[in-house]
C-alpha atoms as a PDB file:
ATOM      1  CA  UNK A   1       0.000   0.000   0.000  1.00  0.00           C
ATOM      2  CA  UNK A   2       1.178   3.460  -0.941  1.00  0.00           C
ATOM      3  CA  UNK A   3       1.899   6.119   1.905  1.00  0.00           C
ATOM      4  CA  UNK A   4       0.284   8.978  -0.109  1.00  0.00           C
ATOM      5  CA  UNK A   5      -0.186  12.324   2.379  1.00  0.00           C
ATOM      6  CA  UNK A   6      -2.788  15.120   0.616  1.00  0.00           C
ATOM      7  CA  UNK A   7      -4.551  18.001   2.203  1.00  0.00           C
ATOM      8  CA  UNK A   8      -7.423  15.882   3.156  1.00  0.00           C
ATOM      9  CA  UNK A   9      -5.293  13.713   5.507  1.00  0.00           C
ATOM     10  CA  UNK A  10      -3.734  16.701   6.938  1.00  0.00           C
ATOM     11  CA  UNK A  11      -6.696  18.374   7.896  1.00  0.00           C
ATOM     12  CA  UNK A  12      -8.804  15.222   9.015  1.00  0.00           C
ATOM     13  CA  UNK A  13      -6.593  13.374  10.107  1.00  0.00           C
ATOM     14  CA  UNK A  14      -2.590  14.741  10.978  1.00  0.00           C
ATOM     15  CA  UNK A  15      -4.242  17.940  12.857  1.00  0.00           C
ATOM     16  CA  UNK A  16      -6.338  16.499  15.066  1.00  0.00           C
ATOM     17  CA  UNK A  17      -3.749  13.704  15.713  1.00  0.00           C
ATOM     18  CA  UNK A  18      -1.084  16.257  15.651  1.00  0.00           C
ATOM     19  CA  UNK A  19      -3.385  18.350  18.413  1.00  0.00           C
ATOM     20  CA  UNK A  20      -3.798  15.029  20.841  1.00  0.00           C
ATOM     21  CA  UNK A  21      -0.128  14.022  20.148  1.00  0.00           C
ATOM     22  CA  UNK A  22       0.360  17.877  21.281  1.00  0.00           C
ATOM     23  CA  UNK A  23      -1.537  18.540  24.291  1.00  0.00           C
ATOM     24  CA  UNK A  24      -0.630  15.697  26.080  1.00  0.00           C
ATOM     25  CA  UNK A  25       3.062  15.541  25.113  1.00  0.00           C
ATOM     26  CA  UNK A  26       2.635  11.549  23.327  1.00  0.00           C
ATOM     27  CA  UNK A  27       5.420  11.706  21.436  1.00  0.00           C
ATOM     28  CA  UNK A  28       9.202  12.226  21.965  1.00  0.00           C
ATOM     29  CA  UNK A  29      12.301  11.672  19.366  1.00  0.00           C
ATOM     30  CA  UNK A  30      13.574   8.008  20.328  1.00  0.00           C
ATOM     31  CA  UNK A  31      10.678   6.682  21.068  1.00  0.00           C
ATOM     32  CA  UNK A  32       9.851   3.114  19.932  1.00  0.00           C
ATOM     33  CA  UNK A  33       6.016   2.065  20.090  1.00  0.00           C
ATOM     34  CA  UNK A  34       3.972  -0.994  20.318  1.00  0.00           C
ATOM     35  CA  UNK A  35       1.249  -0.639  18.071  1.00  0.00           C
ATOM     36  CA  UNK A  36      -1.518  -3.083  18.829  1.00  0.00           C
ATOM     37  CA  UNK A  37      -3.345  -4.361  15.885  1.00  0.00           C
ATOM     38  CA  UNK A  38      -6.101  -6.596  16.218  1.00  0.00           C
ATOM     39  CA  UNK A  39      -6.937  -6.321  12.426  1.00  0.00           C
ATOM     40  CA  UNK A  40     -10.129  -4.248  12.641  1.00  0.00           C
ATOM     41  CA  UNK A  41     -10.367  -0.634  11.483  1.00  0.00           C
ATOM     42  CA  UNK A  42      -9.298   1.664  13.882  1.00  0.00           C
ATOM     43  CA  UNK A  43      -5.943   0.264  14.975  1.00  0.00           C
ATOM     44  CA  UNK A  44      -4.922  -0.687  11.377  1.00  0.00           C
ATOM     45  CA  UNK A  45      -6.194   3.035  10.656  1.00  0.00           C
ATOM     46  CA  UNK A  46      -3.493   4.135  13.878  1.00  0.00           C
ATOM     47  CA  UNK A  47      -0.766   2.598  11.885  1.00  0.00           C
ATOM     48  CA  UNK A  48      -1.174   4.377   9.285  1.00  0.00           C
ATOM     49  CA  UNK A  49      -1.505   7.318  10.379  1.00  0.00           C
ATOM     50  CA  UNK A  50       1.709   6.603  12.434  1.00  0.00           C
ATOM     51  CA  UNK A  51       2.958   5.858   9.105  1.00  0.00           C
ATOM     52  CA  UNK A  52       2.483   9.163   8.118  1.00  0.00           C
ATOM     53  CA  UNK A  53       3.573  11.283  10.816  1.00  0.00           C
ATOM     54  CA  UNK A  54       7.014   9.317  10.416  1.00  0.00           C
ATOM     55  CA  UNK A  55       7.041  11.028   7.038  1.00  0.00           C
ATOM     56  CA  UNK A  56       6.365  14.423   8.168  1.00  0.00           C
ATOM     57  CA  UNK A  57       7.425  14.397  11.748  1.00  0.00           C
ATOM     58  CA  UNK A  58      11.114  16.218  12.280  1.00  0.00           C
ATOM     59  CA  UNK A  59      12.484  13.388  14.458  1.00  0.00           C
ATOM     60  CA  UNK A  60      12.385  10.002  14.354  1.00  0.00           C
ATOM     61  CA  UNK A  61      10.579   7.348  16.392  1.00  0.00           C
ATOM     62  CA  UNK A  62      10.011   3.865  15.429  1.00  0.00           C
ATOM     63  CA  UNK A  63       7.040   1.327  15.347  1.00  0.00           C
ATOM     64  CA  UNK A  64       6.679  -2.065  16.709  1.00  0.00           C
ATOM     65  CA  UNK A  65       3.119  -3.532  14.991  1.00  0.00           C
ATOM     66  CA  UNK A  66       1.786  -6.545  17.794  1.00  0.00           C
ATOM     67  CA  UNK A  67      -1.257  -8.739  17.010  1.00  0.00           C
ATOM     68  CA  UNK A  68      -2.404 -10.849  19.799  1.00  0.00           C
ATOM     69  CA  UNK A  69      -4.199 -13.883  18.283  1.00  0.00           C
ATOM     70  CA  UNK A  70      -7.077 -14.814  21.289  1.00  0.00           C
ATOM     71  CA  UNK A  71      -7.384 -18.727  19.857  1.00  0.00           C
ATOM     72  CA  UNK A  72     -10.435 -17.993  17.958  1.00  0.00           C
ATOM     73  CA  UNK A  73     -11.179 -20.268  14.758  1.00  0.00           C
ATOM     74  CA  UNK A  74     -11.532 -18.668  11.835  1.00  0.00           C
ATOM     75  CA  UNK A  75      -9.785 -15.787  12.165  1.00  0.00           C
ATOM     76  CA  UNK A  76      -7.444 -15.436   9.353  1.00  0.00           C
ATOM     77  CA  UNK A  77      -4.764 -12.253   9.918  1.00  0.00           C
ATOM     78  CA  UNK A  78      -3.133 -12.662   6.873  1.00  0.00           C
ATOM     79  CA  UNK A  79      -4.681  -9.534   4.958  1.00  0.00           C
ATOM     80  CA  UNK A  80      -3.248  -7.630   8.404  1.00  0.00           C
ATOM     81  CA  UNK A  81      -0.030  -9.413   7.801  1.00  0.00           C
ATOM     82  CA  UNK A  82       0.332  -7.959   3.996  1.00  0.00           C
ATOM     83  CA  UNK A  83      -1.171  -4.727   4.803  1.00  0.00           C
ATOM     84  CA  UNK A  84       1.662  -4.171   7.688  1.00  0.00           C
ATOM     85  CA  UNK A  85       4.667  -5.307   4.850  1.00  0.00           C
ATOM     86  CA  UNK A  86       2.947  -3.258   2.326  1.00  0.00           C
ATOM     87  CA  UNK A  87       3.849  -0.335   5.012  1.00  0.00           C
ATOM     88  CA  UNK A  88       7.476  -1.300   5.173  1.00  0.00           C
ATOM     89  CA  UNK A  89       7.224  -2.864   8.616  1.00  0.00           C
ATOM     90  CA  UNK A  90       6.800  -6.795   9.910  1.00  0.00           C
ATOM     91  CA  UNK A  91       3.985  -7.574  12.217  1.00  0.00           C
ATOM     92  CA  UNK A  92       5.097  -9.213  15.532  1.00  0.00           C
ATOM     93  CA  UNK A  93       2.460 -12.532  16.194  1.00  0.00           C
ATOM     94  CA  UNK A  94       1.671 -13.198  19.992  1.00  0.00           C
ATOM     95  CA  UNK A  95      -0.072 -16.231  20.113  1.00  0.00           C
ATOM     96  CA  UNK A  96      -2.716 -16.512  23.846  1.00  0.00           C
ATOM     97  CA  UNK A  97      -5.100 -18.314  24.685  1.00  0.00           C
ATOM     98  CA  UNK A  98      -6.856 -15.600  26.345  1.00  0.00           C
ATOM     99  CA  UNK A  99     -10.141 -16.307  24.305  1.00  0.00           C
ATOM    100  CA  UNK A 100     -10.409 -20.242  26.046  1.00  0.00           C
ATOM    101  CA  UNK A 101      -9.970 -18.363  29.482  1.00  0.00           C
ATOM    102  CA  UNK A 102     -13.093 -15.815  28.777  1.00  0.00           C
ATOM    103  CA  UNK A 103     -15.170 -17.907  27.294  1.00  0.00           C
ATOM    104  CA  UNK A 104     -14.282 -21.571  28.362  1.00  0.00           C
ATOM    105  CA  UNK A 105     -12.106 -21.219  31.774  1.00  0.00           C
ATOM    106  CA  UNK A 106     -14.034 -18.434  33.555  1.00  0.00           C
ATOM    107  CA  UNK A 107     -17.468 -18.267  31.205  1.00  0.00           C
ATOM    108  CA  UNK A 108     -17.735 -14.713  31.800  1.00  0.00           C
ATOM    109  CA  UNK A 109     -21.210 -13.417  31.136  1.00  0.00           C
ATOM    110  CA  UNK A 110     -20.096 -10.453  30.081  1.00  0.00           C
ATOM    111  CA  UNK A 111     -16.680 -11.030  28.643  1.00  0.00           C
ATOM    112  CA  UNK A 112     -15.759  -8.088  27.637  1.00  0.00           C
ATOM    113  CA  UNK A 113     -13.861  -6.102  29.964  1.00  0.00           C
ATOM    114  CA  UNK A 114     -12.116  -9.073  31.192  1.00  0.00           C
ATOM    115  CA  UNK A 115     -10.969  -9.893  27.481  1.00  0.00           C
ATOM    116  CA  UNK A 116      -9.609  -6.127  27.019  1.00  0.00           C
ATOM    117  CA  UNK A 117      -7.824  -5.998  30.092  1.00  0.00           C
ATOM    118  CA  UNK A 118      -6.285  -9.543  29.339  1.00  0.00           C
ATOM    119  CA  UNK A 119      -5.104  -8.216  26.238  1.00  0.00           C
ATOM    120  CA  UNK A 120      -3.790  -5.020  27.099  1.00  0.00           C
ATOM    121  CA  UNK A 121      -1.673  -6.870  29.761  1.00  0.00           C
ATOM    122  CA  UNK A 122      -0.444  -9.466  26.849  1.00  0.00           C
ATOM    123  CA  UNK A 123       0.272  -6.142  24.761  1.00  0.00           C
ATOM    124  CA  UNK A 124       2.274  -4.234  27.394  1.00  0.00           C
ATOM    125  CA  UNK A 125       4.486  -7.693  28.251  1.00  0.00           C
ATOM    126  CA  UNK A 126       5.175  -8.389  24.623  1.00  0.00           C
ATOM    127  CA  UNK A 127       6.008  -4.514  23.854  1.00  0.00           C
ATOM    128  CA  UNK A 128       8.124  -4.415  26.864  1.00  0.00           C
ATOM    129  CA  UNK A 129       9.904  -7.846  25.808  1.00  0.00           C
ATOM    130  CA  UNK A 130      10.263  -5.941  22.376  1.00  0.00           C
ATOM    131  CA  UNK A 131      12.303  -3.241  24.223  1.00  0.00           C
ATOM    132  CA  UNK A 132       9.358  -0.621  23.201  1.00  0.00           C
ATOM    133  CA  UNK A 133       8.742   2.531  25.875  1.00  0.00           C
ATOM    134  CA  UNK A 134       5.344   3.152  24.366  1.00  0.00           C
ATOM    135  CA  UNK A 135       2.355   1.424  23.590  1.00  0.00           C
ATOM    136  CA  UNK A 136      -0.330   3.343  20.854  1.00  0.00           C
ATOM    137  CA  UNK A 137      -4.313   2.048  21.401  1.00  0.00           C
ATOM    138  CA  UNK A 138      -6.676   3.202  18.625  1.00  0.00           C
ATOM    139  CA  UNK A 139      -9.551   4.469  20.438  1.00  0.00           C
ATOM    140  CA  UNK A 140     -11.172   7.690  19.146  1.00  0.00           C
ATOM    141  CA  UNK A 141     -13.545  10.234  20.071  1.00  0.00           C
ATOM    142  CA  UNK A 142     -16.538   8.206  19.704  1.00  0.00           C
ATOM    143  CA  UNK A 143     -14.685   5.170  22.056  1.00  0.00           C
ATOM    144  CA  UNK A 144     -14.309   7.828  24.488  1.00  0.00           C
ATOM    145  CA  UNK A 145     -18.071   8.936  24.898  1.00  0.00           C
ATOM    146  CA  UNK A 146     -19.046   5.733  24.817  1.00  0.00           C
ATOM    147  CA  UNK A 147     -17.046   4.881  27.894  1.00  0.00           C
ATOM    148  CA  UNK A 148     -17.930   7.794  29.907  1.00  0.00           C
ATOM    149  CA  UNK A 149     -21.691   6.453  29.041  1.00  0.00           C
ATOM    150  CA  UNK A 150     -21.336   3.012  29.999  1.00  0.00           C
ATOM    151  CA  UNK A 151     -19.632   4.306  33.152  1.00  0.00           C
ATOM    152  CA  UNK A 152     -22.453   6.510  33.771  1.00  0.00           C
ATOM    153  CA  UNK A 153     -24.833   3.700  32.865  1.00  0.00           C
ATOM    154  CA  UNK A 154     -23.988   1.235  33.936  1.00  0.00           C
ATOM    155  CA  UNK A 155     -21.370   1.599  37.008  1.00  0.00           C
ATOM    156  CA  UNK A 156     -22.783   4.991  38.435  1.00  0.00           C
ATOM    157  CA  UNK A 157     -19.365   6.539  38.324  1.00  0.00           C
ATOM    158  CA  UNK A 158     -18.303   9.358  35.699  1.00  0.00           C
ATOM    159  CA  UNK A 159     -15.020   8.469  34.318  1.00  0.00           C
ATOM    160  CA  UNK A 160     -12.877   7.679  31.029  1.00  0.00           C
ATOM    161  CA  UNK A 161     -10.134   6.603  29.886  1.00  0.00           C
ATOM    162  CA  UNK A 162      -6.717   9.312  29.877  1.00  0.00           C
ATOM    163  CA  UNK A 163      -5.099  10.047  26.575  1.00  0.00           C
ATOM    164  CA  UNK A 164      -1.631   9.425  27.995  1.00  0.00           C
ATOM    165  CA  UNK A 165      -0.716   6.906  31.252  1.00  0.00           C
ATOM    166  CA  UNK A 166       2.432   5.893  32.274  1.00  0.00           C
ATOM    167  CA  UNK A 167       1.555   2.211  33.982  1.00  0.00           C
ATOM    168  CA  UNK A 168       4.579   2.285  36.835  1.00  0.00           C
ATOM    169  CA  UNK A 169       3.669  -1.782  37.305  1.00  0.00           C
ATOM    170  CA  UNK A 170       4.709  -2.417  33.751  1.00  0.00           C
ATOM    171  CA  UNK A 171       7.320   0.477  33.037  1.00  0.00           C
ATOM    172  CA  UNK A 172       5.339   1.576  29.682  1.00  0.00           C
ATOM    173  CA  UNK A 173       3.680   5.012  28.388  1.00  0.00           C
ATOM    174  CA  UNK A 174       0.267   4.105  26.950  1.00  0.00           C
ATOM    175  CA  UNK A 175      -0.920   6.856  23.766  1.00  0.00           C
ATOM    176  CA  UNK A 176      -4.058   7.197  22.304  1.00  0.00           C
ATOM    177  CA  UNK A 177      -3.346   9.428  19.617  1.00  0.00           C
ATOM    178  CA  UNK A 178      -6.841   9.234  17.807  1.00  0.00           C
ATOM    179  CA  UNK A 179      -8.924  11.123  21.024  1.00  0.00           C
ATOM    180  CA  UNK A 180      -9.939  13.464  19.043  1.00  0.00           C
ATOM    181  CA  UNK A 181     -10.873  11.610  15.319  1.00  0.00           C
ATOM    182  CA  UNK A 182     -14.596  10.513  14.889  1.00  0.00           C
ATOM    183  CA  UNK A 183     -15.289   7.003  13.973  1.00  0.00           C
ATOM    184  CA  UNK A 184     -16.835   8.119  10.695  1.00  0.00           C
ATOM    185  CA  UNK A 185     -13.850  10.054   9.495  1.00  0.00           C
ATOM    186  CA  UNK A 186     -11.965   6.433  10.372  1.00  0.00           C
ATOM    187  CA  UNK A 187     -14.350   4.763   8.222  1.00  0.00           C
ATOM    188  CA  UNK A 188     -13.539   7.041   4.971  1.00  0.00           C
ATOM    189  CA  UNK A 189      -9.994   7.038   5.694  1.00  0.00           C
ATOM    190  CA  UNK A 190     -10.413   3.149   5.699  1.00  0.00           C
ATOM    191  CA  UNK A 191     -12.476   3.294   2.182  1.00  0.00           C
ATOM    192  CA  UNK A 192     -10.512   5.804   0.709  1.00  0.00           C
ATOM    193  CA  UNK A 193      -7.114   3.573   1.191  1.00  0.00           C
ATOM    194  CA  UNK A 194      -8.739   0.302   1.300  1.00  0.00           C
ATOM    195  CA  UNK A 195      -7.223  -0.365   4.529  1.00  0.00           C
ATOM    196  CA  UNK A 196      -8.476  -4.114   5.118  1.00  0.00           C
ATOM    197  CA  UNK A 197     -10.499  -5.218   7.640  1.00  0.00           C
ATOM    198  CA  UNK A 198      -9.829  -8.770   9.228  1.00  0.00           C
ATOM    199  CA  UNK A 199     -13.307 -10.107  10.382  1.00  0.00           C
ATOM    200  CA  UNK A 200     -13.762 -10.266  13.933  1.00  0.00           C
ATOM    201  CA  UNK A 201     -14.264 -14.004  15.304  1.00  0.00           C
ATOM    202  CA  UNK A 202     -15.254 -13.239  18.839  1.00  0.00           C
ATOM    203  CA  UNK A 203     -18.617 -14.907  19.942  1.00  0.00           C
ATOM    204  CA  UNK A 204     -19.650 -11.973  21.512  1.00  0.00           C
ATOM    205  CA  UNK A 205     -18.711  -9.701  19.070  1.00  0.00           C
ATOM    206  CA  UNK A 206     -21.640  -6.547  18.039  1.00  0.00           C
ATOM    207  CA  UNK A 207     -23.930  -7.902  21.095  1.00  0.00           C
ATOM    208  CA  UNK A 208     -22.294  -5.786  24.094  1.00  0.00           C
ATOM    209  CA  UNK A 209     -22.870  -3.060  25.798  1.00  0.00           C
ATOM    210  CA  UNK A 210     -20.998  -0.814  24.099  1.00  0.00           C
ATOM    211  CA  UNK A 211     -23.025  -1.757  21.368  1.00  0.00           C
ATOM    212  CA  UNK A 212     -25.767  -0.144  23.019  1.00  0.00           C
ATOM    213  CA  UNK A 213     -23.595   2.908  23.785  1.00  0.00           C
ATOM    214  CA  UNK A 214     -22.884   3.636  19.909  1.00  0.00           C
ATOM    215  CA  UNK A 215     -26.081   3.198  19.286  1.00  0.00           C
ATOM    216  CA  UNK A 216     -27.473   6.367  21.898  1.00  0.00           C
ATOM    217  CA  UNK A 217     -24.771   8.201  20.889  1.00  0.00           C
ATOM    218  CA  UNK A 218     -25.959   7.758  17.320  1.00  0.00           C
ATOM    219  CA  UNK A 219     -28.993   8.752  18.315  1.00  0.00           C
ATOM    220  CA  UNK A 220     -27.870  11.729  20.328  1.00  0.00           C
ATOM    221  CA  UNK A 221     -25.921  12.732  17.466  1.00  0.00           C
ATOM    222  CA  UNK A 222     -29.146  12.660  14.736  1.00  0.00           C
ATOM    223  CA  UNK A 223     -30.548  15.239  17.377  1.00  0.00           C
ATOM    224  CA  UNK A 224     -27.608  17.033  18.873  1.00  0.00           C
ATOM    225  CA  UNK A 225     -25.429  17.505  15.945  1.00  0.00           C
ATOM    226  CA  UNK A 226     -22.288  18.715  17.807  1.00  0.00           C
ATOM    227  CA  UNK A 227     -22.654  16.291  20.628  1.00  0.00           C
ATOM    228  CA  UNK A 228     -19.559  14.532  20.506  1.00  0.00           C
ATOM    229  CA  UNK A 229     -17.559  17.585  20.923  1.00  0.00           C
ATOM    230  CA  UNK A 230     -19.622  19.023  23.486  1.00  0.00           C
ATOM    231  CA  UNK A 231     -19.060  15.789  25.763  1.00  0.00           C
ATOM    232  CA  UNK A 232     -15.501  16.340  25.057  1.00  0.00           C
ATOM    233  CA  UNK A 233     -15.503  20.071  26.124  1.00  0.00           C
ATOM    234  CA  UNK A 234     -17.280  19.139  29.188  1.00  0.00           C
ATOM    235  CA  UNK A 235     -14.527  16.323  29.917  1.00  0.00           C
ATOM    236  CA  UNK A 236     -11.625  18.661  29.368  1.00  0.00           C
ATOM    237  CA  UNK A 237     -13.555  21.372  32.269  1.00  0.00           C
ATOM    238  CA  UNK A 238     -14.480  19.667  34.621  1.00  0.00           C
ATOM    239  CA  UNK A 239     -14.991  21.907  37.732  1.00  0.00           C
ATOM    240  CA  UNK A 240     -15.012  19.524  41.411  1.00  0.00           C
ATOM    241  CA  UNK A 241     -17.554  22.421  42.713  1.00  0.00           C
ATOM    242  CA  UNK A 242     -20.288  21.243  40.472  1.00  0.00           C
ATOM    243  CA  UNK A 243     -20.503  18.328  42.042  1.00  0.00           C
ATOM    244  CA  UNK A 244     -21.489  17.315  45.663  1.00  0.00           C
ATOM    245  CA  UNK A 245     -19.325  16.111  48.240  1.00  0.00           C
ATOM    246  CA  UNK A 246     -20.216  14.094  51.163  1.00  0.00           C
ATOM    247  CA  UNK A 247     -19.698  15.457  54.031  1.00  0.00           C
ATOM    248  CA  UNK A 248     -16.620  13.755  56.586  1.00  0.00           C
END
């Protein structure tokens, strides 16, 4: 696949990384960063973008492309596999078995969170073993409203995830350079390059509850055009004296 940089990619895509990347200091000359690539969109849509800021960037950093396979049948990463060469890099395979032990060992009714936490662990291990400082996640504006709804929603708390954390139990810097990117302008970047998509073959896969999240937040959005970047304005201000505190 060609790298090809035009001023559509630079203003939907570099700024607003650039901006993230920015603001919360992500990047630094030297670096070397596990990028986690699980075959669908938006982390194969990371890399690239990655990609292209090595282009334009005036320092250099490298990348370290991981895919964790979970032990699911059917799941056949070889598109990822060319798409990562076709970038001039080799993608690192870390076989688990982390799908048996949500599914089979602890038959976890709602797998999710288990299965992302499981993998980010297998991540951080392999990109420390890979001598990497860094490790990029592709989450994106629309991941992070969802989670500050399904914390709402479901755990009573208000919280997300931060852009940048430095995890002192596993010595690594964790990025997520794509905060401020919409999932729809990662779904033309994705048509417009043909980025492939490897099909996911978990069996819980589009019946979760962040399912339901995207889907009031598409709603939202049909009514409250500018939602998404409201919610983000309010995250980014928080004042503590709009809130209530117990009293001791």
């Amino acid at each position: 696949m060609e790298i090809r940089q035009t001023k559509a990619d630079n203003k939907k895509l570099l700024t607003p990384v650039k901006k993230a990347m920015q603001q919360y200091r992500m990047l630094q000359p030297g670096d070397r960063i596990a990028v986690g690539l699980s075959g669908g969109k938006d982390s194969s849509t990371l890399f690239y973008i990655l990609k292209l800021l090595q282009k334009q960037l005036p320092f250099e950093f490298e990348l370290v492309p991981i895919c964790l396979t979970l032990g699911f049948e059917g799941m056949d990463i070889s598109p990822l596999e060319e798409y990562v060469e076709s970038l001039g890099s080799s993608l690192y395979v870390k076989p688990t078995h982390i799908g048996r032990i949500v599914f089979d060992v602890r038959n976890e009714k709602n797998p999710c969170s288990l299965c992302a936490n499981l993998r980010r662990g297998a991540l951080y291990k392999t990109a420390k073993a890979l001598g990497c400082n860094k490790a990029a996640l592709g989450h994106h504006l629309d991941d992070v409203i969802e989670t500050l709804l399904m914390n709402l929603v479901f755990n009573g708390k208000l919280g997300v995830f931060q852009p940048k954390s430095y995890l002192d139990r596993r010595d690594i810097t964790v990025i997520r350079p794509m905060i401020y990117l919409e999932e729809r302008t990662i779904e033309g970047i994705v048509r417009s390059r043909g980025i492939p998509v490897v099909k996911n073959a978990c069996p819980a896969n589009r019946k979760t509850k962040r399912e339901e999240m995207k889907s009031l937040v598409a709603e939202l959005s049909r009514r409250y055009p500018d939602i998404r970047y409201r919610v983000l304005h309010a995250i980014q201000n928080v004042n503590p004296g709009d809130f209530w505190n117990k009293c001791p």
